[in-house]
C-alpha atoms as a PDB file:
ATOM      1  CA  UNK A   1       8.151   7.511  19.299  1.00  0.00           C
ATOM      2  CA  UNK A   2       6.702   3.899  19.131  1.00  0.00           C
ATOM      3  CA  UNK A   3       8.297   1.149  16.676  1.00  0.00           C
ATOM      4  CA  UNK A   4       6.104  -2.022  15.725  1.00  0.00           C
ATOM      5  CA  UNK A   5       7.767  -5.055  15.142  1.00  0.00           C
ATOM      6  CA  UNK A   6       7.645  -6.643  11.483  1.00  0.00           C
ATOM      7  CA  UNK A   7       8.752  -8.833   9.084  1.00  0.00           C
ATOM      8  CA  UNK A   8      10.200  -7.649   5.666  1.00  0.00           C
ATOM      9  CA  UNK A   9       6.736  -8.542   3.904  1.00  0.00           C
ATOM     10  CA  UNK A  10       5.509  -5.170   5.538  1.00  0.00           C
ATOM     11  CA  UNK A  11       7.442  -3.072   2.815  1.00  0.00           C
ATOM     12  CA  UNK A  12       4.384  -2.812   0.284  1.00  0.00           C
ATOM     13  CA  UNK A  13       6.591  -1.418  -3.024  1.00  0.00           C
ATOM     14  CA  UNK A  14       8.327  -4.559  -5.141  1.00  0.00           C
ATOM     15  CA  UNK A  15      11.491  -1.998  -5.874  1.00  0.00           C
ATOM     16  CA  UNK A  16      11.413  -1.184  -1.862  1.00  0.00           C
ATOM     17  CA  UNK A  17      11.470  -5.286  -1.639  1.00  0.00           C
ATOM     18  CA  UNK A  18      14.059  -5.626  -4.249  1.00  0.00           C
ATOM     19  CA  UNK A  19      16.449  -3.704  -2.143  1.00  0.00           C
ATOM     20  CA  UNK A  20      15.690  -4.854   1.082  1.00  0.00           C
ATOM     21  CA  UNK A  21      16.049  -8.385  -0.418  1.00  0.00           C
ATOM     22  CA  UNK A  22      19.306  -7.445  -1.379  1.00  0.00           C
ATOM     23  CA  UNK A  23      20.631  -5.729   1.948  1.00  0.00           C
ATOM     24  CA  UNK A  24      19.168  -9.621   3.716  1.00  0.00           C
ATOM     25  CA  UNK A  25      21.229 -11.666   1.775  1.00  0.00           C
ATOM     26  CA  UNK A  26      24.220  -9.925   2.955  1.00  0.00           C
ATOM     27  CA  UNK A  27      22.885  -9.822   6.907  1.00  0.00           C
ATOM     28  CA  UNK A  28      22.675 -13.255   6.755  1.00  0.00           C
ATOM     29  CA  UNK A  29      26.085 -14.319   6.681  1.00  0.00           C
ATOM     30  CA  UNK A  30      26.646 -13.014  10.158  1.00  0.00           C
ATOM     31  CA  UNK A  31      23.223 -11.582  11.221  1.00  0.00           C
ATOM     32  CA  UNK A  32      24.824  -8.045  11.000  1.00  0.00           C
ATOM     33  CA  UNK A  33      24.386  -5.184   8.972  1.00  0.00           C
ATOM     34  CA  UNK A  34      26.826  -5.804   5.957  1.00  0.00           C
ATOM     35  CA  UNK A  35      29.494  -2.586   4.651  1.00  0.00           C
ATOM     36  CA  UNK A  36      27.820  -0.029   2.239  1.00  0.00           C
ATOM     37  CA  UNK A  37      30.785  -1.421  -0.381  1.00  0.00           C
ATOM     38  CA  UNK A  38      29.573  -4.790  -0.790  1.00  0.00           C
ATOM     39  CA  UNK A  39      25.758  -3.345  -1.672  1.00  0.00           C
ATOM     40  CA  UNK A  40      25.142  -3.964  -4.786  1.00  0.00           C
ATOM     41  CA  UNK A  41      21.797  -4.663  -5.831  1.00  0.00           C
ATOM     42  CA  UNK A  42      20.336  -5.105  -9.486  1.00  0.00           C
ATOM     43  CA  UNK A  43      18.881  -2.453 -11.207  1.00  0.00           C
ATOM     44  CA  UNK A  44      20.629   0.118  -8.916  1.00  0.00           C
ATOM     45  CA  UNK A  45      20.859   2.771 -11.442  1.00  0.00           C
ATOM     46  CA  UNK A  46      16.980   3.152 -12.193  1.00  0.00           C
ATOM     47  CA  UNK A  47      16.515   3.951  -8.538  1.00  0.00           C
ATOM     48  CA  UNK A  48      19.251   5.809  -7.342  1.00  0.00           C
ATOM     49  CA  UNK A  49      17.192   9.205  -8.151  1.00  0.00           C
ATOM     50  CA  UNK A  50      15.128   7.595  -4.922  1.00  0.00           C
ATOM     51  CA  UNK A  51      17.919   6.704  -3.413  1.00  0.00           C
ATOM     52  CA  UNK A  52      19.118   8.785  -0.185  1.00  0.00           C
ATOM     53  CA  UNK A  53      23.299   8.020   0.612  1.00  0.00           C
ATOM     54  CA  UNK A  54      24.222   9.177   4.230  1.00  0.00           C
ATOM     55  CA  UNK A  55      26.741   9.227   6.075  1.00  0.00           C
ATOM     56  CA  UNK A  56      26.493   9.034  10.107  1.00  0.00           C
ATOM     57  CA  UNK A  57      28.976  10.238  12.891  1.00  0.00           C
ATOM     58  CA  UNK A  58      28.188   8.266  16.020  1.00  0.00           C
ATOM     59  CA  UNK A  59      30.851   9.586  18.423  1.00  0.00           C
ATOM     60  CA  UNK A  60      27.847  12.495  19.241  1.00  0.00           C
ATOM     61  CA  UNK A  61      25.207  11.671  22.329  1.00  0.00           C
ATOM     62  CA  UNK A  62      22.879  11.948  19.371  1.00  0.00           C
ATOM     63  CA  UNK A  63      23.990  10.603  16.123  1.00  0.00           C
ATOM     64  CA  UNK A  64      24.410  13.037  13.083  1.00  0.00           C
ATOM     65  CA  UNK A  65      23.723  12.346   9.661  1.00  0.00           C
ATOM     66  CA  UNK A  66      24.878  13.984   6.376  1.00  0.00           C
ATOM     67  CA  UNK A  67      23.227  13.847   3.698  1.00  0.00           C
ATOM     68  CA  UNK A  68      25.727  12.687   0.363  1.00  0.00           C
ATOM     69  CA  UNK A  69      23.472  12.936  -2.736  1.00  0.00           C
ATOM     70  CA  UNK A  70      21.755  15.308  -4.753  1.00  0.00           C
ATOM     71  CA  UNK A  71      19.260  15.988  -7.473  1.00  0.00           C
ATOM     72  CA  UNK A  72      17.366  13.661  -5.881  1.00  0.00           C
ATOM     73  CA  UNK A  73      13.711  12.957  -7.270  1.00  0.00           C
ATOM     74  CA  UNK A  74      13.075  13.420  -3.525  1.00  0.00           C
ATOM     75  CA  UNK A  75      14.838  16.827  -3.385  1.00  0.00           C
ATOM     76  CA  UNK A  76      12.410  18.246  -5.082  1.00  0.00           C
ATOM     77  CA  UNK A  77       9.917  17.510  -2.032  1.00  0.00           C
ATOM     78  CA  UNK A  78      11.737  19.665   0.030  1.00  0.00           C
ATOM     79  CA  UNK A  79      12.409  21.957  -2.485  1.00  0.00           C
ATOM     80  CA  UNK A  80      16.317  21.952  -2.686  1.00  0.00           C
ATOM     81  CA  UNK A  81      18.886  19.735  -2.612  1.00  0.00           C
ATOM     82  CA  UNK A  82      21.068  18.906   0.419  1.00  0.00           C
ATOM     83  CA  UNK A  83      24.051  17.349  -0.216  1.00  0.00           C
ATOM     84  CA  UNK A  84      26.746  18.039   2.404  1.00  0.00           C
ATOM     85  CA  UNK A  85      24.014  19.470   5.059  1.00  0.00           C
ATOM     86  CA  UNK A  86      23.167  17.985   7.755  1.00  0.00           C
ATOM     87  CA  UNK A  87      20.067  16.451   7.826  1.00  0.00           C
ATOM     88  CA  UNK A  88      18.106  17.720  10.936  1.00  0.00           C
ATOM     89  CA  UNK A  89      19.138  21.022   8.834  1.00  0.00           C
ATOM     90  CA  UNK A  90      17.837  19.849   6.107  1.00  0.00           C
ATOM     91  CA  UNK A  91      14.588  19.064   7.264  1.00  0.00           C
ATOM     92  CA  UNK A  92      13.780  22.394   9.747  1.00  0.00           C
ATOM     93  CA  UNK A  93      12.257  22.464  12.890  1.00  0.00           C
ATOM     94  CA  UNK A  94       8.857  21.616  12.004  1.00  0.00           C
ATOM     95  CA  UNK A  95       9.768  18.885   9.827  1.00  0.00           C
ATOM     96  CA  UNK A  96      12.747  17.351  11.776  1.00  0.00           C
ATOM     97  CA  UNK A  97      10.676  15.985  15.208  1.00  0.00           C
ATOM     98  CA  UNK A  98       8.721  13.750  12.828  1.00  0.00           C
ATOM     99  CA  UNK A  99      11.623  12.159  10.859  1.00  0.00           C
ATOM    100  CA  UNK A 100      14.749  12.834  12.983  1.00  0.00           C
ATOM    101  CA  UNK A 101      13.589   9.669  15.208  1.00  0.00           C
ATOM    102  CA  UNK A 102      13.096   7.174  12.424  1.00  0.00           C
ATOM    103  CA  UNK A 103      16.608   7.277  11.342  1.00  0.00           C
ATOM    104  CA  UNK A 104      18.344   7.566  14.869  1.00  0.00           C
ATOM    105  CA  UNK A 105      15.967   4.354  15.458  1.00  0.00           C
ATOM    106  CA  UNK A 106      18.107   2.891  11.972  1.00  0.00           C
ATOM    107  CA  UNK A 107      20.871   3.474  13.612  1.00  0.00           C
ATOM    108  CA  UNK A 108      20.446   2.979  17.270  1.00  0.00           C
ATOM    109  CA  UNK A 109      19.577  -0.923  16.433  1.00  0.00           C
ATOM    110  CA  UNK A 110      21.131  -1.493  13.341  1.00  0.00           C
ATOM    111  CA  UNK A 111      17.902  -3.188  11.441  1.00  0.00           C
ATOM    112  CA  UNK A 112      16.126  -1.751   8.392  1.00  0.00           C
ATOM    113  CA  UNK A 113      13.203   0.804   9.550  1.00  0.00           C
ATOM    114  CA  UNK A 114      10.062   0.962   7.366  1.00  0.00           C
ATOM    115  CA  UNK A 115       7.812   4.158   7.511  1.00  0.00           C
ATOM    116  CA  UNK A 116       4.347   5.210   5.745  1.00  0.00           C
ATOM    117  CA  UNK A 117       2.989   8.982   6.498  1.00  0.00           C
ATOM    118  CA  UNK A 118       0.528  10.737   4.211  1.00  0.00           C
ATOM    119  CA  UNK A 119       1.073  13.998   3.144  1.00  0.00           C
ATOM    120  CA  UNK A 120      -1.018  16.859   1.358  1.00  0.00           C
ATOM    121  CA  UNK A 121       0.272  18.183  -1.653  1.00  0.00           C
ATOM    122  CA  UNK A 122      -0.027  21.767  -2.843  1.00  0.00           C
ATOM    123  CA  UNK A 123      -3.279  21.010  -3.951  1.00  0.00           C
ATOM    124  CA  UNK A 124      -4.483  19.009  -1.443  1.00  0.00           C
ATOM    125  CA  UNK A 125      -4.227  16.017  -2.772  1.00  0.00           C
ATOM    126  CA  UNK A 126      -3.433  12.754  -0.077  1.00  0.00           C
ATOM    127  CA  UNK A 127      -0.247  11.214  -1.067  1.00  0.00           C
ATOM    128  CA  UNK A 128       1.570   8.203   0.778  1.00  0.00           C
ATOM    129  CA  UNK A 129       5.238   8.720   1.655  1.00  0.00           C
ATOM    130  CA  UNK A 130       6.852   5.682   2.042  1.00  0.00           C
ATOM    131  CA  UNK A 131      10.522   5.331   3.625  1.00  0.00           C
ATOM    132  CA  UNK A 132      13.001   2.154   4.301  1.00  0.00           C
ATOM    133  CA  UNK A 133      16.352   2.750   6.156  1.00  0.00           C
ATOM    134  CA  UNK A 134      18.973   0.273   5.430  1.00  0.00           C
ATOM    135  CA  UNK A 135      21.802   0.808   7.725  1.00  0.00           C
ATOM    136  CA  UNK A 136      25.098  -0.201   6.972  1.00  0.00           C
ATOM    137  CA  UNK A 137      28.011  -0.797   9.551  1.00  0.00           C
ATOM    138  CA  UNK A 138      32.272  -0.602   9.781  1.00  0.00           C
ATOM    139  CA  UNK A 139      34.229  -1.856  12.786  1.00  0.00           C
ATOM    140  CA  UNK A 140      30.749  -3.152  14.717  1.00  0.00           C
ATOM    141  CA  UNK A 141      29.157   0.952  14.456  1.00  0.00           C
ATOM    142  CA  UNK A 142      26.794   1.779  11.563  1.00  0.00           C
ATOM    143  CA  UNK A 143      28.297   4.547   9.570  1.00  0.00           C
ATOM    144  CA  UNK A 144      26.337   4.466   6.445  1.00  0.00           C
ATOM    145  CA  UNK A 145      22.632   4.729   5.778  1.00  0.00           C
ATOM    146  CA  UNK A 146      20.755   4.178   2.379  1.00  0.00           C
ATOM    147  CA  UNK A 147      17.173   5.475   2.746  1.00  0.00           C
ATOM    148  CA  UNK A 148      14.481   4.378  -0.590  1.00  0.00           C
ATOM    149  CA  UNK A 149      11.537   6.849  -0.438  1.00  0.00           C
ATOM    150  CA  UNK A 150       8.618   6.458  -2.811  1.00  0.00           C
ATOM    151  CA  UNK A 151       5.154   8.308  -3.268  1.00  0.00           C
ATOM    152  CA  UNK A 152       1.993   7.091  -3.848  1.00  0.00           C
ATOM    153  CA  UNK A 153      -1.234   9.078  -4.264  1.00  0.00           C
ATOM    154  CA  UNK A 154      -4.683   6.633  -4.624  1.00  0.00           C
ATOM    155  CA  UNK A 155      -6.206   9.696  -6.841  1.00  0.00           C
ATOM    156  CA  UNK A 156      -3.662   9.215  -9.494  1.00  0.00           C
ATOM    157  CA  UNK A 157      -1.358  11.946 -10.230  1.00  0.00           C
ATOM    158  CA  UNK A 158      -0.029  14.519  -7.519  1.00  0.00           C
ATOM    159  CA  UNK A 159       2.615  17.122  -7.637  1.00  0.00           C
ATOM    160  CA  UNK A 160       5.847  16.248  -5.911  1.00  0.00           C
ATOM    161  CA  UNK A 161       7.339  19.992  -5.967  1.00  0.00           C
ATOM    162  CA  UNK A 162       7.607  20.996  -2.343  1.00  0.00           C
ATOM    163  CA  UNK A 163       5.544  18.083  -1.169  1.00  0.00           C
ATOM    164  CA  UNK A 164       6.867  18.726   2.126  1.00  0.00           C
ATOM    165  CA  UNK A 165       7.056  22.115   2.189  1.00  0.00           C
ATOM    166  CA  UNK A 166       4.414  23.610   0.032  1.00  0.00           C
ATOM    167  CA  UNK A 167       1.547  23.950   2.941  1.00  0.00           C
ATOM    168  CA  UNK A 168       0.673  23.890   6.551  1.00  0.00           C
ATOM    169  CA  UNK A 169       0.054  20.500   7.366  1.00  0.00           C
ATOM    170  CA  UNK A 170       2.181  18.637   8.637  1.00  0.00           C
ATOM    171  CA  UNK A 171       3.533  14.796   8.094  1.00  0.00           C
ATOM    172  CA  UNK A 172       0.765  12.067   9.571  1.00  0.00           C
ATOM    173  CA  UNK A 173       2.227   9.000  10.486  1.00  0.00           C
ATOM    174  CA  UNK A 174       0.379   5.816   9.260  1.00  0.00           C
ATOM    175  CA  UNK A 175       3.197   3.398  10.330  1.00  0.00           C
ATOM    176  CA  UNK A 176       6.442   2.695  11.743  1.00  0.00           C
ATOM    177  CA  UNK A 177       8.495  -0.625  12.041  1.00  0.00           C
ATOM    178  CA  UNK A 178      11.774  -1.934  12.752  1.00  0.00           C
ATOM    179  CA  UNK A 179      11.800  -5.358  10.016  1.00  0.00           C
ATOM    180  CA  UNK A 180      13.796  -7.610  13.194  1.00  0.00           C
ATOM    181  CA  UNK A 181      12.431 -10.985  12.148  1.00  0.00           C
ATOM    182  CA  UNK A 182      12.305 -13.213   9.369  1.00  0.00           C
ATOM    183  CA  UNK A 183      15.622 -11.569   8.469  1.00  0.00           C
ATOM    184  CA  UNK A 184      16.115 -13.715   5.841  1.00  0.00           C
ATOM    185  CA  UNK A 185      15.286 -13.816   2.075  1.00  0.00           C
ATOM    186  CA  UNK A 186      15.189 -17.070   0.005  1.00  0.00           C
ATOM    187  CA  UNK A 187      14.993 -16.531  -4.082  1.00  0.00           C
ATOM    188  CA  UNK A 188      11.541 -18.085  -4.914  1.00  0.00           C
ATOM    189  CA  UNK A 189      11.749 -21.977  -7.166  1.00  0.00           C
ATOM    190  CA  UNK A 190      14.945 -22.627  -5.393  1.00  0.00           C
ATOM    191  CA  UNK A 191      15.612 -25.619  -2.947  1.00  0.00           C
ATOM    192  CA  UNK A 192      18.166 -24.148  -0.043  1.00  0.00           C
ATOM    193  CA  UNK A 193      21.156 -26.521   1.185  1.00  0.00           C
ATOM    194  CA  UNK A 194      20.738 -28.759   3.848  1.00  0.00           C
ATOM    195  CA  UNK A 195      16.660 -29.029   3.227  1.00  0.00           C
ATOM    196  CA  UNK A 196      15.291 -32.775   3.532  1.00  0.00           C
ATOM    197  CA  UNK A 197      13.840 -33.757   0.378  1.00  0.00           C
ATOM    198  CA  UNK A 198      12.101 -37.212   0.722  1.00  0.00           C
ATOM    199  CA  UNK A 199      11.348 -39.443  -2.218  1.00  0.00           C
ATOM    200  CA  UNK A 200       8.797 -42.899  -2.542  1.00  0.00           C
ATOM    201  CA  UNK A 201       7.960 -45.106  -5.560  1.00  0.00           C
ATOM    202  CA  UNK A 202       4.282 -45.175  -4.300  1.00  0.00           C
ATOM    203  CA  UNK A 203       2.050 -43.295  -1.718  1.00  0.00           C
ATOM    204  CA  UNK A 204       2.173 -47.124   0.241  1.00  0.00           C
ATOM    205  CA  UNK A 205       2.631 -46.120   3.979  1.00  0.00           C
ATOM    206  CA  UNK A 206       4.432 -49.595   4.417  1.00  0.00           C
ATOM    207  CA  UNK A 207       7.143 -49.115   2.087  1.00  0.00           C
ATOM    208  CA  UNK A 208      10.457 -47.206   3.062  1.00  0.00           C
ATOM    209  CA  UNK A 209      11.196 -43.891   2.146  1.00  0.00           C
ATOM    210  CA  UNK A 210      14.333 -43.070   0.693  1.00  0.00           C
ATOM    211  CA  UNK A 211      16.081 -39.399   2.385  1.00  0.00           C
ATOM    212  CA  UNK A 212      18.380 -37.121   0.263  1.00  0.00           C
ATOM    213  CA  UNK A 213      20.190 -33.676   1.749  1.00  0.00           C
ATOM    214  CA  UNK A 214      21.325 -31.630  -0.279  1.00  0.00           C
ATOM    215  CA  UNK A 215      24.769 -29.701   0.703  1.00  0.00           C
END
């Protein structure tokens, strides 16, 4: 499976932004994925029933993650919740080949992966599944990831109950992307330390300009 390369401004929902925002600030201070106990972001508790916790055992040629919440909005997708299970289990095998190798790609690099496929409801109807992996490491090995997964149907409303198991078709994949640049996020109005701010009486070329950083 194929990942683009992307900046964070691919992640189209502002909530999706809002926590990615959140996990950046943290990678910054070392350019490495922080500890799930220092994530922390605002407004956590409106979207923690989109909010996927799991945890990820590494010491396996292929790395296996457990799912750790439940009554999930998303749970309802798949038609059950899944906490303690793994989640290649979770998903089945026709499901699991088109998901399994977005999070191992989470994990294999350590970045936040962003993910769009459409998917037919049990009426038909065409509605965007969007995903962003945030991994989260201990000891230099991620052990934690947080996946956000919102819907989005262009027709209006759509019924979420077995979204992804209440027909034939199957996942289509519209986009995939490991956000490995611009890993950065700067709160907007705000002047960061160490910019060069430069100040003149008058727009007169000839006269000197006077040079402030700020620390």
């Amino acid at each position: 499976m194929d990942f683009a390369s992307a900046a964070p401004s691919v992640v189209k929902s502002i909530r999706q932004r809002d926590l990615l925002n959140t996990w950046l600030r943290l990678y910054a201070r070392e350019q490495i994925a922080p500890a799930v106990w220092e994530y922390q972001p605002a407004r956590l508790e409106e979207e923690l029933s989109d909010l996927i916790y799991y945890t990820v055992d590494a010491s396996t040629p292929v790395p296996r993650l457990t799912i750790q919440s439940e009554n999930t909005r998303i749970s309802r997708a798949y038609g059950h919740t899944g906490k303690g299970v793994l989640l290649d289990d979770y998903l089945g095998p026709r499901i699991a080949p088109y998901v399994m190798p977005i999070y191992y790609e989470c994990v294999a690099r350590g970045l936040p992966v962003y993910s769009v496929a459409d998917v037919d409801d049990i009426y038909g109807r065409i509605v965007a599944y969007e995903r962003l992996l945030l991994p989260f490491q201990a000891g230099g090995k991620v052990c934690h990831v947080i996946a956000s997964v919102k819907t989005f149907c262009e027709d209006g409303g759509f019924e979420i109950k077995n979204l992804m198991r209440g027909n034939d078709a199957l996942p289509r994949p519209k986009l995939r992307v490991v956000i490995d640049h611009d890993l950065f996020h700067r709160a907007p109005g705000r002047i960061a330390a160490a910019d060069v701010v430069e100040f003149a009486d008058q727009p007169d070329p000839g006269l000197p300009t006077e040079i402030i950083e700020l620390n």
